[in-house]
N, C-alpha and C. Protein backbone atom coordinates (compact mmCIF):
# COMPACT_ATOMS: atom_id res chain seq x y z
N UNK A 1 0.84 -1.18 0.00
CA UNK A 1 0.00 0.00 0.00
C UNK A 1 0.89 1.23 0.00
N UNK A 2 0.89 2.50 -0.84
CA UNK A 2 1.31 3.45 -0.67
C UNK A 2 0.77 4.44 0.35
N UNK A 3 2.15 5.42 0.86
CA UNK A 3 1.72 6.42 1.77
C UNK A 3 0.61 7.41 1.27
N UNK A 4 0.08 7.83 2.20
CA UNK A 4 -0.89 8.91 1.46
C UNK A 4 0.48 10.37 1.56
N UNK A 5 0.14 11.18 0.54
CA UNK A 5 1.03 12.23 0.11
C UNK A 5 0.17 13.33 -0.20
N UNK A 6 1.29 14.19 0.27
CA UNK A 6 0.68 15.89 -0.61
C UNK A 6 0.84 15.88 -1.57
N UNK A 7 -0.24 16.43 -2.89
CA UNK A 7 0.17 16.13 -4.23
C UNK A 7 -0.10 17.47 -4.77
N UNK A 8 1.14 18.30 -4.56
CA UNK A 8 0.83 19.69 -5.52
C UNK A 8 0.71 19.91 -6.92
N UNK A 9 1.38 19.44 -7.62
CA UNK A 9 0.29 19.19 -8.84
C UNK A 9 -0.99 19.00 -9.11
N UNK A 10 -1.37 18.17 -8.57
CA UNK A 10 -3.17 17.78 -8.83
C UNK A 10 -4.24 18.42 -9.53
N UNK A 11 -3.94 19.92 -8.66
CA UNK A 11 -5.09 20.81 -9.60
C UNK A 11 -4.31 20.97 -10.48
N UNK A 12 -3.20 21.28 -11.03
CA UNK A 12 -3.13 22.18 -12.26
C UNK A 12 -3.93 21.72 -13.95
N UNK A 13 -3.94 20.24 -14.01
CA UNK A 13 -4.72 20.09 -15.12
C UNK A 13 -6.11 19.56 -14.96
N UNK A 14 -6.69 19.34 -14.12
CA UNK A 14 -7.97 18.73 -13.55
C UNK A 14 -9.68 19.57 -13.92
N UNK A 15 -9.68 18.88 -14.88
CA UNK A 15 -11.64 19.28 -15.12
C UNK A 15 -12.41 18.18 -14.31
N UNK A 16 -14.03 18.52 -13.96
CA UNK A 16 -14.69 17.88 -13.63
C UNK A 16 -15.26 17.58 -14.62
N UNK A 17 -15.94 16.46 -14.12
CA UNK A 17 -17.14 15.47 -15.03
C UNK A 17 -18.37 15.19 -14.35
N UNK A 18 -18.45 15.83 -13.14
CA UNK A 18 -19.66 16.18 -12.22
C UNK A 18 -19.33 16.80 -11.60
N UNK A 19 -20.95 17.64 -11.07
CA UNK A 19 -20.54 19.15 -9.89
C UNK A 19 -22.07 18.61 -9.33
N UNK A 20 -21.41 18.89 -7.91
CA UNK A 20 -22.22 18.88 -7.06
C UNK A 20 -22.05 20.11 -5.83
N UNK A 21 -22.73 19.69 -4.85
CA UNK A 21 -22.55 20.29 -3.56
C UNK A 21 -22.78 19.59 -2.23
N UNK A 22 -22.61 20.14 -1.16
CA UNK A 22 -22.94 19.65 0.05
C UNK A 22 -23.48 20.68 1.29
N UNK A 23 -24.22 20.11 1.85
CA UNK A 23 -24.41 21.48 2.90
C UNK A 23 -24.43 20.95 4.60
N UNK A 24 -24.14 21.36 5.26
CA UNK A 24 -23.78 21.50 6.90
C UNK A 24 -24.43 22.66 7.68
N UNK A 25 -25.72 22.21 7.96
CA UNK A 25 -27.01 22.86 9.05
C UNK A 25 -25.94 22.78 10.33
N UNK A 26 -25.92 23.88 10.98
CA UNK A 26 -25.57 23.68 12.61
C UNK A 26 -26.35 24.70 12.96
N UNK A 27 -26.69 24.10 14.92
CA UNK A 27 -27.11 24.54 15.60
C UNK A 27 -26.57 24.66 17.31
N UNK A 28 -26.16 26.10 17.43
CA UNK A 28 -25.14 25.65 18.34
C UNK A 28 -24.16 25.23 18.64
N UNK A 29 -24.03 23.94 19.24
CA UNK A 29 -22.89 23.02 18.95
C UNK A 29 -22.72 21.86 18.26
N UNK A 30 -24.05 21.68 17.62
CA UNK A 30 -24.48 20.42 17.14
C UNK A 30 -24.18 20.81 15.53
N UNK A 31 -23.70 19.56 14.47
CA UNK A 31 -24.66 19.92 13.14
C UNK A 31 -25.13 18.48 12.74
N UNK A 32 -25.80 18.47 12.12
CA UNK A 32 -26.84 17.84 11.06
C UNK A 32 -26.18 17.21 9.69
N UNK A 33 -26.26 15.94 10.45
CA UNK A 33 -25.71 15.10 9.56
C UNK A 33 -26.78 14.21 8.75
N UNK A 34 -26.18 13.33 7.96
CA UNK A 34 -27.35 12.21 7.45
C UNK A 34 -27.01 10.99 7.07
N UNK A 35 -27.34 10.17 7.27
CA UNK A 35 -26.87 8.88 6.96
C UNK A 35 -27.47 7.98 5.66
N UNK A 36 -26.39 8.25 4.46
CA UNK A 36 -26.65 8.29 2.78
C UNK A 36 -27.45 6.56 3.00
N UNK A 37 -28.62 7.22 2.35
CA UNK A 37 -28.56 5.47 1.57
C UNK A 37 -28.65 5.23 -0.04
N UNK A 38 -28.82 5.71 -0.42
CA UNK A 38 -28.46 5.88 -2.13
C UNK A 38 -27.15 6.61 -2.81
N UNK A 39 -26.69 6.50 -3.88
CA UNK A 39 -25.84 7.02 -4.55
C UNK A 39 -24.48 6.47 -4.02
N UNK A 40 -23.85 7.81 -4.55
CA UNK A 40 -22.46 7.62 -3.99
C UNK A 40 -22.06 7.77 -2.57
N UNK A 41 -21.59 6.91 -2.02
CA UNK A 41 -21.50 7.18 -0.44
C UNK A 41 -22.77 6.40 0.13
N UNK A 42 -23.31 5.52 -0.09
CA UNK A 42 -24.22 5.09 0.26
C UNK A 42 -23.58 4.28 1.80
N UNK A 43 -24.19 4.65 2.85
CA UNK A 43 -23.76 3.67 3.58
C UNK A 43 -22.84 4.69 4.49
N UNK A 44 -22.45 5.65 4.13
CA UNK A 44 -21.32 6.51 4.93
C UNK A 44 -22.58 8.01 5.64
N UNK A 45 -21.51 8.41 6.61
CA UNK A 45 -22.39 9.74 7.30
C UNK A 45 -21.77 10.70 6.29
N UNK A 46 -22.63 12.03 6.20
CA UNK A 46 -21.80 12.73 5.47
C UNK A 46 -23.28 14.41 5.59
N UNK A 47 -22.81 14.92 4.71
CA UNK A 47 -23.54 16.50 4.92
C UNK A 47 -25.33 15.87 3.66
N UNK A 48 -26.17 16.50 3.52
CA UNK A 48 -26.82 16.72 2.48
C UNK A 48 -26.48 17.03 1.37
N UNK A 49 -26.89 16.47 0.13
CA UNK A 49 -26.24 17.33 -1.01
C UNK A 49 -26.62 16.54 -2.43
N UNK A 50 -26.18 17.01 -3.39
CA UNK A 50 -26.18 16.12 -4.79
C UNK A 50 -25.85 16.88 -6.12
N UNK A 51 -26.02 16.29 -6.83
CA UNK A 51 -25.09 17.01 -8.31
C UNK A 51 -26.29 17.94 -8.66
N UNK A 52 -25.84 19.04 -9.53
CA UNK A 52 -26.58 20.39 -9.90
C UNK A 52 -27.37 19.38 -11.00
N UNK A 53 -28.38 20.10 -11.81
CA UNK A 53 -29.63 19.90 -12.56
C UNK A 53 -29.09 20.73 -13.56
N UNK A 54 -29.38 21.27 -14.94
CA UNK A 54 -28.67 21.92 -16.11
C UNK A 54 -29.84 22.98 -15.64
N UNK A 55 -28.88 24.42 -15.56
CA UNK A 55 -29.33 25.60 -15.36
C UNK A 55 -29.64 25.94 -13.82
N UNK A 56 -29.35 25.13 -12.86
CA UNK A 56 -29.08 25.53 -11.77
C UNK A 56 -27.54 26.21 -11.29
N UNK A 57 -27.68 27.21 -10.08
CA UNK A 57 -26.22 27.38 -9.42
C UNK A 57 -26.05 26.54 -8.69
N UNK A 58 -25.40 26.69 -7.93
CA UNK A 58 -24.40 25.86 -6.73
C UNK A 58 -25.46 25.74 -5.61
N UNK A 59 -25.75 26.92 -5.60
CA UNK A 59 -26.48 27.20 -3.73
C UNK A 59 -27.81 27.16 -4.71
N UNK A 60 -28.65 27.10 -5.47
CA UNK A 60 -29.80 26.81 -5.99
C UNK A 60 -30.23 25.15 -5.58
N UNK A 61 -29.10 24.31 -6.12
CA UNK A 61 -29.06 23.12 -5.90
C UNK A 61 -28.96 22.43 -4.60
N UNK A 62 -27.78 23.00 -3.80
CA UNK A 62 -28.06 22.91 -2.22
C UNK A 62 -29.51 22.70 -1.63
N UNK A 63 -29.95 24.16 -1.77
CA UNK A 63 -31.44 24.22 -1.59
C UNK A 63 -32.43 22.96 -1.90
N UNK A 64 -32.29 22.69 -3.39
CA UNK A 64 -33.17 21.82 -3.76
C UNK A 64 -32.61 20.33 -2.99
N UNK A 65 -31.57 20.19 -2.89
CA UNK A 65 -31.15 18.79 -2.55
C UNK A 65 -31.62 18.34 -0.89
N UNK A 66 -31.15 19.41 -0.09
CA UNK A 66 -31.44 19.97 1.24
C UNK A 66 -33.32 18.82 1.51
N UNK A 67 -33.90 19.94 0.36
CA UNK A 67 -35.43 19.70 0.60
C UNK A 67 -35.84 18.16 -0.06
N UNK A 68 -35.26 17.70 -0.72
CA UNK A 68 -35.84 16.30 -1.26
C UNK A 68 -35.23 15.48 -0.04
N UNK A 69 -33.99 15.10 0.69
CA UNK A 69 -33.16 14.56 1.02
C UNK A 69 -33.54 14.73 2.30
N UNK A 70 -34.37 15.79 3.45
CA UNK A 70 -34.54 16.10 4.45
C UNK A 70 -36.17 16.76 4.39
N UNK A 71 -36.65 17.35 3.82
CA UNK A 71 -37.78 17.90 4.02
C UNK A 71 -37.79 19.10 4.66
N UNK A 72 -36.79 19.72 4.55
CA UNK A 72 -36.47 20.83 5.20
C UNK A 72 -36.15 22.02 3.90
N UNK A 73 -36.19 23.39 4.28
CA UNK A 73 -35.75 24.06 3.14
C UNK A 73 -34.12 25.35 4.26
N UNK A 74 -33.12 25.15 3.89
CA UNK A 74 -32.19 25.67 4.54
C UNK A 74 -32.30 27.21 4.27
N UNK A 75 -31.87 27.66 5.13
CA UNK A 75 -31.84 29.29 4.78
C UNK A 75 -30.49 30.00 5.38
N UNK A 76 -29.92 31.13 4.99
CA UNK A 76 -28.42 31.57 5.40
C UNK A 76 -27.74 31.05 4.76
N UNK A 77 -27.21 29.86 3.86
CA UNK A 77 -26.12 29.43 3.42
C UNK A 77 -25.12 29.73 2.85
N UNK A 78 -23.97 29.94 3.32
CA UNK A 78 -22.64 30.62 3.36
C UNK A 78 -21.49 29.52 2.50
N UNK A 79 -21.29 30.00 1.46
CA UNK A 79 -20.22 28.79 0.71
C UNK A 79 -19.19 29.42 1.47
N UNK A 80 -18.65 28.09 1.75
CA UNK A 80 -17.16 27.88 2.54
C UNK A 80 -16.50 27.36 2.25
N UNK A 81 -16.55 26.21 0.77
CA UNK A 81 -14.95 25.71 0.44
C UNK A 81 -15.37 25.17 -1.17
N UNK A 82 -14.45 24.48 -1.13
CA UNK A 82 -14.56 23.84 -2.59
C UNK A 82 -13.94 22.04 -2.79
N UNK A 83 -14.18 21.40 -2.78
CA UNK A 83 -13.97 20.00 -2.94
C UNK A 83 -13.43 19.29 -4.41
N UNK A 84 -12.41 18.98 -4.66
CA UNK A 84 -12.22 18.33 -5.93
C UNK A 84 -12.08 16.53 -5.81
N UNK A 85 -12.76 16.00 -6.14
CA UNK A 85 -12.29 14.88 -6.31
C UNK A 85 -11.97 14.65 -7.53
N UNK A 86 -10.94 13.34 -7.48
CA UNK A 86 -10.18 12.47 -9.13
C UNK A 86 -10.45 11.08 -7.91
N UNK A 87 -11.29 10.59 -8.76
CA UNK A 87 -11.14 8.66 -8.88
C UNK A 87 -10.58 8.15 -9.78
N UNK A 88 -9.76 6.95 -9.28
CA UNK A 88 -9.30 6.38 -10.21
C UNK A 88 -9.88 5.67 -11.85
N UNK A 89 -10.79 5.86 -11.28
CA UNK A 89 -11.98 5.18 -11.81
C UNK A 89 -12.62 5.89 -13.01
N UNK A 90 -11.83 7.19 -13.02
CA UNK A 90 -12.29 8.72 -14.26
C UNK A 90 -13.24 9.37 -13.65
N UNK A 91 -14.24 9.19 -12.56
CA UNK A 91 -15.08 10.23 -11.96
C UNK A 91 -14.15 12.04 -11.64
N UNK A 92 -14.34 12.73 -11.87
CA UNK A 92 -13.89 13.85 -11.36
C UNK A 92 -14.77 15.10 -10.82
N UNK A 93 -15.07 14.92 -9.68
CA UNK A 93 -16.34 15.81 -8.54
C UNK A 93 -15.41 17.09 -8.53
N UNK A 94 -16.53 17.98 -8.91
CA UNK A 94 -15.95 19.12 -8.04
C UNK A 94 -17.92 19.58 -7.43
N UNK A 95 -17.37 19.87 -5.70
CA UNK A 95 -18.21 20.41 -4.81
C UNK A 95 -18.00 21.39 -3.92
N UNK A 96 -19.14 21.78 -4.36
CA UNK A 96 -19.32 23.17 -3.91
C UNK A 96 -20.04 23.36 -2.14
N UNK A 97 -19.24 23.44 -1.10
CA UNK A 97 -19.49 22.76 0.35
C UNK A 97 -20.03 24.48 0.66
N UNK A 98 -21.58 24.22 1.56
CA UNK A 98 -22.42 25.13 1.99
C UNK A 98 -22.15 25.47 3.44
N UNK A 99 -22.51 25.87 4.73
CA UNK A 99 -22.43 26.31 5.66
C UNK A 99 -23.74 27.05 6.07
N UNK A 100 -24.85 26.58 6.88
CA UNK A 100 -26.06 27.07 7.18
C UNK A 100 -26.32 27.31 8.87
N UNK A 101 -27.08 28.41 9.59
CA UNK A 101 -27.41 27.81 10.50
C UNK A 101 -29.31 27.67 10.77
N UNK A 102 -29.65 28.36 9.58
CA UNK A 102 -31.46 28.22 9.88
C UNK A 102 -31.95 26.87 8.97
N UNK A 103 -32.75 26.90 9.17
CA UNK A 103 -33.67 25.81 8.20
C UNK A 103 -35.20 26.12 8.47
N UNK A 104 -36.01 26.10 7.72
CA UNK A 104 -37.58 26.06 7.66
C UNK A 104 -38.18 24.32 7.68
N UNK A 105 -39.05 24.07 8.98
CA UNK A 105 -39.23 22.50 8.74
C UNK A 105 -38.65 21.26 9.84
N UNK A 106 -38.96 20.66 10.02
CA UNK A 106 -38.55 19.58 10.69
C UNK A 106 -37.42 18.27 9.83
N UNK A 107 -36.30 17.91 10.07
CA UNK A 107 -35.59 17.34 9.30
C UNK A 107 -36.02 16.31 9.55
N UNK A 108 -36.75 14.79 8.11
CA UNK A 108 -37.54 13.79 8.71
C UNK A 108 -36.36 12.74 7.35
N UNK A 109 -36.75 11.79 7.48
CA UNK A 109 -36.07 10.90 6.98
C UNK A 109 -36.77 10.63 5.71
N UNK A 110 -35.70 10.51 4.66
CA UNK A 110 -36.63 10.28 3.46
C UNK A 110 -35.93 8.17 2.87
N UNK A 111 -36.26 8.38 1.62
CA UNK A 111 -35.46 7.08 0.90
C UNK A 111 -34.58 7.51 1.08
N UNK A 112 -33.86 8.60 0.45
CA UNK A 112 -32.37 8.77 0.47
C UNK A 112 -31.15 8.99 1.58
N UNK A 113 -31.78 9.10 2.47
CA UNK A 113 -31.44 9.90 3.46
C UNK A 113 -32.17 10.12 4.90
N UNK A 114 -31.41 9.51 6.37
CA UNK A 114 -31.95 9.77 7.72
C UNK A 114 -31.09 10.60 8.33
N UNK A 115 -31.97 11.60 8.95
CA UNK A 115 -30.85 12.79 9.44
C UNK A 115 -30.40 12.62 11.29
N UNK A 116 -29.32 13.19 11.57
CA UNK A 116 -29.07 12.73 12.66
C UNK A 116 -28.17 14.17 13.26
N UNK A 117 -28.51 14.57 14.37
CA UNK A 117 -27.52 15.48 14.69
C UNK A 117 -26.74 15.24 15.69
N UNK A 118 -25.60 15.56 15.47
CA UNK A 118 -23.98 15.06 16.13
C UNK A 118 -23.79 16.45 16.75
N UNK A 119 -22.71 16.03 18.01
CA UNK A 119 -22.21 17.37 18.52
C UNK A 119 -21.52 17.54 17.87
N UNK A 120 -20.88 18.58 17.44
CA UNK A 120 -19.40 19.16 16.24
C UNK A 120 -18.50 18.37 17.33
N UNK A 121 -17.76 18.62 18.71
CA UNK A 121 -17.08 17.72 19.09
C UNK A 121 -16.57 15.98 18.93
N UNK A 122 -17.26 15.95 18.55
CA UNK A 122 -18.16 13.96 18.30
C UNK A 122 -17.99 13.31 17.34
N UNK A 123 -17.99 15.01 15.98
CA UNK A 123 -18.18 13.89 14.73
C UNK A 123 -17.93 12.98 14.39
N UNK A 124 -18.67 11.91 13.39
CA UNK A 124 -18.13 10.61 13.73
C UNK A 124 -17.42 10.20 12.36
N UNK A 125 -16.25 10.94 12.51
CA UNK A 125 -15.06 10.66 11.33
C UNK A 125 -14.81 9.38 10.67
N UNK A 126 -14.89 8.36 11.53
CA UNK A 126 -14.56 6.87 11.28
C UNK A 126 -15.50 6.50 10.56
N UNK A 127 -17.10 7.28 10.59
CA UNK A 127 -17.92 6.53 9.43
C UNK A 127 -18.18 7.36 7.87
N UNK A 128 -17.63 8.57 8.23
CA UNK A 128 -17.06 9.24 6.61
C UNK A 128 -16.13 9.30 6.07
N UNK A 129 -16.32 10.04 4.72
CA UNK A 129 -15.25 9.72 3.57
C UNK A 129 -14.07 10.07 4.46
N UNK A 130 -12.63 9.50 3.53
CA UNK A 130 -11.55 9.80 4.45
C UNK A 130 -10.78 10.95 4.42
N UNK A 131 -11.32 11.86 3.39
CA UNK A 131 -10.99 13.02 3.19
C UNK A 131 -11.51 14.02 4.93
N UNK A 132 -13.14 13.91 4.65
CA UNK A 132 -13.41 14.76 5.63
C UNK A 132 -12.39 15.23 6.84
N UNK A 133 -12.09 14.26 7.56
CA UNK A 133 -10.96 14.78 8.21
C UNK A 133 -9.96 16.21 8.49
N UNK A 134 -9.60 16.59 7.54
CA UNK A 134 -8.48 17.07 6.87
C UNK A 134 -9.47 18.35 6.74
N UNK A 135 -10.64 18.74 6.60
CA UNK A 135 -11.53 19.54 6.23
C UNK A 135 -12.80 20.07 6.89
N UNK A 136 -13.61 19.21 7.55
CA UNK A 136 -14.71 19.42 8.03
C UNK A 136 -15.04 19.97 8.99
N UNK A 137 -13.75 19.47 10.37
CA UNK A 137 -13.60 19.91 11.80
C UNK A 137 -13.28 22.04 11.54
N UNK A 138 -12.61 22.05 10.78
CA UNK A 138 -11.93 23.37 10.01
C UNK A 138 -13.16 24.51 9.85
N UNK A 139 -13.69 23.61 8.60
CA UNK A 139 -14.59 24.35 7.86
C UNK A 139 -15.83 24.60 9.10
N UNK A 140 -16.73 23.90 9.92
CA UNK A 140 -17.31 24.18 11.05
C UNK A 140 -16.70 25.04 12.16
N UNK A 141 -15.35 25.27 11.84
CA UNK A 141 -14.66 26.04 12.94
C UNK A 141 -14.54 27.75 12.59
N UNK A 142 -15.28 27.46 10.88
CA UNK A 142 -15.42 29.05 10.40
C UNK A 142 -14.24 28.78 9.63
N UNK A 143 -12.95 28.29 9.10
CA UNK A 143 -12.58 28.72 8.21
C UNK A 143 -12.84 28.25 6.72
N UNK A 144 -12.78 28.76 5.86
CA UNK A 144 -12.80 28.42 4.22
C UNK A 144 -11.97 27.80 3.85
N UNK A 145 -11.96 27.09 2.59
CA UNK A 145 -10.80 26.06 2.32
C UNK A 145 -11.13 25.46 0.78
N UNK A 146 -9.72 25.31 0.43
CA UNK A 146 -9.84 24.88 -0.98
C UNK A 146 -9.33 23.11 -0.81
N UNK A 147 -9.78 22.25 -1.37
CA UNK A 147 -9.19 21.13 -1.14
C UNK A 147 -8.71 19.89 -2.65
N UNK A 148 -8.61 19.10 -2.66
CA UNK A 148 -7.96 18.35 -3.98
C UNK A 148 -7.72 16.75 -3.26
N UNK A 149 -8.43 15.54 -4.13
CA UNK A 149 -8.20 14.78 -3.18
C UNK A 149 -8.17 13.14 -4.02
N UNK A 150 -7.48 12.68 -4.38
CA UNK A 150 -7.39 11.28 -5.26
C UNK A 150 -8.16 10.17 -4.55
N UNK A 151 -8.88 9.16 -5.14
CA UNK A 151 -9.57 7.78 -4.53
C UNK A 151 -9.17 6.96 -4.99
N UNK A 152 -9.15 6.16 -4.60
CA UNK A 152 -9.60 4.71 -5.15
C UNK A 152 -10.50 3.91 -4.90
N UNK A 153 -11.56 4.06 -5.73
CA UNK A 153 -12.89 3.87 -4.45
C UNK A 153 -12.90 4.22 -3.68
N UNK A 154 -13.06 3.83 -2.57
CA UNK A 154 -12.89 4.48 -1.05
C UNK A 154 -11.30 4.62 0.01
N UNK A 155 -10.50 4.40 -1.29
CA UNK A 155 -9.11 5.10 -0.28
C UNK A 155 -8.60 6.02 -1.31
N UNK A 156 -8.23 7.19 0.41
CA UNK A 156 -7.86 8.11 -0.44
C UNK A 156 -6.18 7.89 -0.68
N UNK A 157 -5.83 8.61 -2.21
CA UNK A 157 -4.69 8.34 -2.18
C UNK A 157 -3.46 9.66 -1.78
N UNK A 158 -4.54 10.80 -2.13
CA UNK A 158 -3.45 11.80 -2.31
C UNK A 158 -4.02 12.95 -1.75
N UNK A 159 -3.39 13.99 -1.70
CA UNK A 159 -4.64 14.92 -0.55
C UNK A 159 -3.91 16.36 -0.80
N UNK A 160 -4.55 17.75 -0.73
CA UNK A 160 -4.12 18.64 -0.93
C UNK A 160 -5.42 19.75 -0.36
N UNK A 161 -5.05 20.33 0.78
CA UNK A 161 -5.98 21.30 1.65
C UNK A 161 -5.34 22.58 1.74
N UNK A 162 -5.87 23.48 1.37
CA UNK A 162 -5.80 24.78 2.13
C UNK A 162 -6.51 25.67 2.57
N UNK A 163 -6.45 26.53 3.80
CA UNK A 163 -7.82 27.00 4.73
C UNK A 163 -7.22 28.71 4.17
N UNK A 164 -8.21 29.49 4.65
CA UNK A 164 -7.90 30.85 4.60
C UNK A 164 -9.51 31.53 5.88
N UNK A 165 -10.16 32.31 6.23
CA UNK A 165 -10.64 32.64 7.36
C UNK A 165 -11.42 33.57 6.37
């Protein structure tokens, strides 16, 4: 198995082949997680979210994903970073990561998705992607961040973060 590494190159030639987003409700000390059962990540904790629709923005889509996925409609949402993935596999994500603290609605469980809220202290890292790490604790802590991040399926291989406030 290889080490995982900083890979400064990464972005310089990298297009996506899907765009999505993600979004992170907190309250207090808590945020609002969900536990995927469809798509990609099925099976892992992770934020709300899903790939844009043709002629949507970024935070248009949030919105919409938010409300199919939870039953909730978010309000305030503050973009705070940017996500690139490269799979080995030719997938190439780039996401567009939200930051909320209102919502309209009760968050109820749909097919896709059961929501669960964690203390930010708590998060439960060991059952998300392995990137989060490196990013999430950060980005809930208020800072912004650009990130870059290789898979292989589900290991990551290569990793590249930077925060700014």
């Amino acid at each position: 198995m290889s080490e995982l590494v900083e890979d400064e190159t990464f972005p310089a030639t990298w297009e996506p082949n899907m765009v999505a987003n993600l979004v992170f409700l907190t309250r207090g000390e808590d945020v609002l997680l969900i536990h995927k059962k469809t798509g990609l990540g099925a099976g892992k904790i992770n934020g709300p979210g899903g790939k844009l629709e043709p002629g949507e923005t970024a935070i248009e889509a949030a919105v919409r994903e938010v409300e199919e996925e939870l039953l909730i409609t978010p309000t305030g949402l503050e973009e705070m970073g940017e996500l690139h993935f490269d799979f080995v596999d030719g997938l190439r994500l780039h996401c567009t990561v939200f930051q909320g603290t209102g919502f309209e609605g009760t968050p109820t469980e749909t097919r896709e998705a059961k929501p669960e809220w964690f203390p930010i202290a708590e998060i439960p890292l060991d059952r998300m992607w392995a990137d989060d790490r490196y990013w999430l604790p950060d980005m809930l802590a208020g800072k912004k961040f650009l990130a870059w991040f290789r898979f292989d399926d589900e290991t990551m291989l290569t990793r590249k973060v930077t925060f700014s406030t």
